[in-house]
Protein backbone atom coordinates (compact mmCIF):
# COMPACT_ATOMS: atom_id res chain seq x y z
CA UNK A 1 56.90 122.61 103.49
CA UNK A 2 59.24 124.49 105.96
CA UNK A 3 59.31 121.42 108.05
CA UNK A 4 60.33 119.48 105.44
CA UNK A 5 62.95 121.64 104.19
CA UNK A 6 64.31 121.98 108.04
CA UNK A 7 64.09 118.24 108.12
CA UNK A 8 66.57 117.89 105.18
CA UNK A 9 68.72 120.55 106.60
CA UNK A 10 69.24 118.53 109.92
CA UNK A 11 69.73 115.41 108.07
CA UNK A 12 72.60 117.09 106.23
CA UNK A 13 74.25 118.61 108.66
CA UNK A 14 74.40 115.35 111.27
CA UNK A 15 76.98 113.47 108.87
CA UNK A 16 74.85 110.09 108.76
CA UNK A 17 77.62 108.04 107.29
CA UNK A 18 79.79 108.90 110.38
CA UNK A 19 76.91 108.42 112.54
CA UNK A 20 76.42 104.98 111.10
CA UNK A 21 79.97 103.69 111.85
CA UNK A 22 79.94 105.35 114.90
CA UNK A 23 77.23 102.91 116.01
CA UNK A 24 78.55 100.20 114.45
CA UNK A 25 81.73 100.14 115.80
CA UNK A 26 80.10 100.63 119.62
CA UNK A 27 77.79 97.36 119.15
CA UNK A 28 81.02 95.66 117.76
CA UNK A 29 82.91 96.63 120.98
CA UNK A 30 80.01 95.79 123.46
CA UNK A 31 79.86 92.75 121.32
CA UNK A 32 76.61 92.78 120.52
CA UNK A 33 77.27 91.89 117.23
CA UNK A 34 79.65 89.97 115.88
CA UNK A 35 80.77 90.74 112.47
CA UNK A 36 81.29 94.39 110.56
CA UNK A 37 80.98 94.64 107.07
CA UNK A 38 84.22 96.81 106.66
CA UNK A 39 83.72 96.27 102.24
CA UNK A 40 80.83 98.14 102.39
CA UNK A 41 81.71 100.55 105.54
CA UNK A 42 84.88 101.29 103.42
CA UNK A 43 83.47 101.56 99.75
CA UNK A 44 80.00 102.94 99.96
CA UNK A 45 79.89 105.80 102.26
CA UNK A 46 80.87 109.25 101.55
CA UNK A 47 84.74 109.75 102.86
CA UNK A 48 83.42 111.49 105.77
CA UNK A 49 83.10 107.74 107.68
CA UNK A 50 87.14 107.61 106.89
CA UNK A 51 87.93 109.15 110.13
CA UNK A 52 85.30 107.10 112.15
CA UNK A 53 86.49 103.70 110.41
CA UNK A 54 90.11 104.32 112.27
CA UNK A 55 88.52 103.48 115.85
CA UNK A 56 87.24 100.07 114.81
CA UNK A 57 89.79 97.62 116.97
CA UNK A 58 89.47 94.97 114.89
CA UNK A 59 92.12 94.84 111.46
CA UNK A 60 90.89 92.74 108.95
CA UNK A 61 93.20 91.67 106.22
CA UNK A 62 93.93 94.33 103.59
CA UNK A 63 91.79 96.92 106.18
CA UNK A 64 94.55 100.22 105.97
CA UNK A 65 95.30 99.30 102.73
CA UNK A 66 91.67 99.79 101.72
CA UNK A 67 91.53 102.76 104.20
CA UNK A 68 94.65 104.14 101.99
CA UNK A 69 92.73 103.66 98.56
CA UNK A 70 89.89 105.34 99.76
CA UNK A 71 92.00 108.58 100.87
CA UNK A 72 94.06 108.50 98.02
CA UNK A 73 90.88 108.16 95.80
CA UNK A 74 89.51 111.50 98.27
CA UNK A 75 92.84 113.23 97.21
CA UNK A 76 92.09 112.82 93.82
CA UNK A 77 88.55 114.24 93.82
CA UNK A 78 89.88 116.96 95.94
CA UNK A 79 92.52 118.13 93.12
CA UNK A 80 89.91 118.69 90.63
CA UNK A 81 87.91 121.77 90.33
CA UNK A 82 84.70 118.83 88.17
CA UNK A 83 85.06 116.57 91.35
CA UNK A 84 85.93 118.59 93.97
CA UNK A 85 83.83 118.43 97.64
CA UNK A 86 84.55 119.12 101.05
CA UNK A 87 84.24 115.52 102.67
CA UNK A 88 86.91 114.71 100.36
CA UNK A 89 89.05 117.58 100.75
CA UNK A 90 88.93 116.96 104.73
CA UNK A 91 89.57 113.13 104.18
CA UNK A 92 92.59 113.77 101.97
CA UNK A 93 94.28 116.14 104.25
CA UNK A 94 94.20 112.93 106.98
């Protein structure tokens, strides 16, 4: 049971959508892969990836401008007391 519960504690504190990018953008820039799905890299993780999703070189159409949504969305979340969190809070004061 402890191990378990220090298991999920780790897991929680590493940030795994950040990690995620983070090692997606690296095997896009060794190219060893060719394509990044920025729709879902964008719209699916928690606003903690925001920050990684600025080092990918590559600007897709419509890429900041999704980017911007995403914070603005983030802002939002982080002005209500219902929705508030801290991964928005830090990704709205980008």
């Amino acid at each position: 049971m402890t191990v378990s519960i220090v298991g999920w504690l780790v897991l929680n504190a590493c940030n795994m959508d950040r990690l995620m990018v983070n090692y997606n953008v690296t095997l896009y820039q060794r190219q060893e892969i060719s394509a990044i799905d920025l729709s879902y890299l964008v719209n699916e993780l928690s606003y903690d990836a925001l920050d990684a999703l600025g080092q990918i070189p590559m600007k897709a159409v419509g890429f900041e401008q999704a980017i911007q949504a995403r914070r603005a969305r983030a802002a939002w979340n982080a002005s209500h007391w219902q929705t508030w969190n801290l991964s928005a809070w830090l990704a709205a004061r980008q």
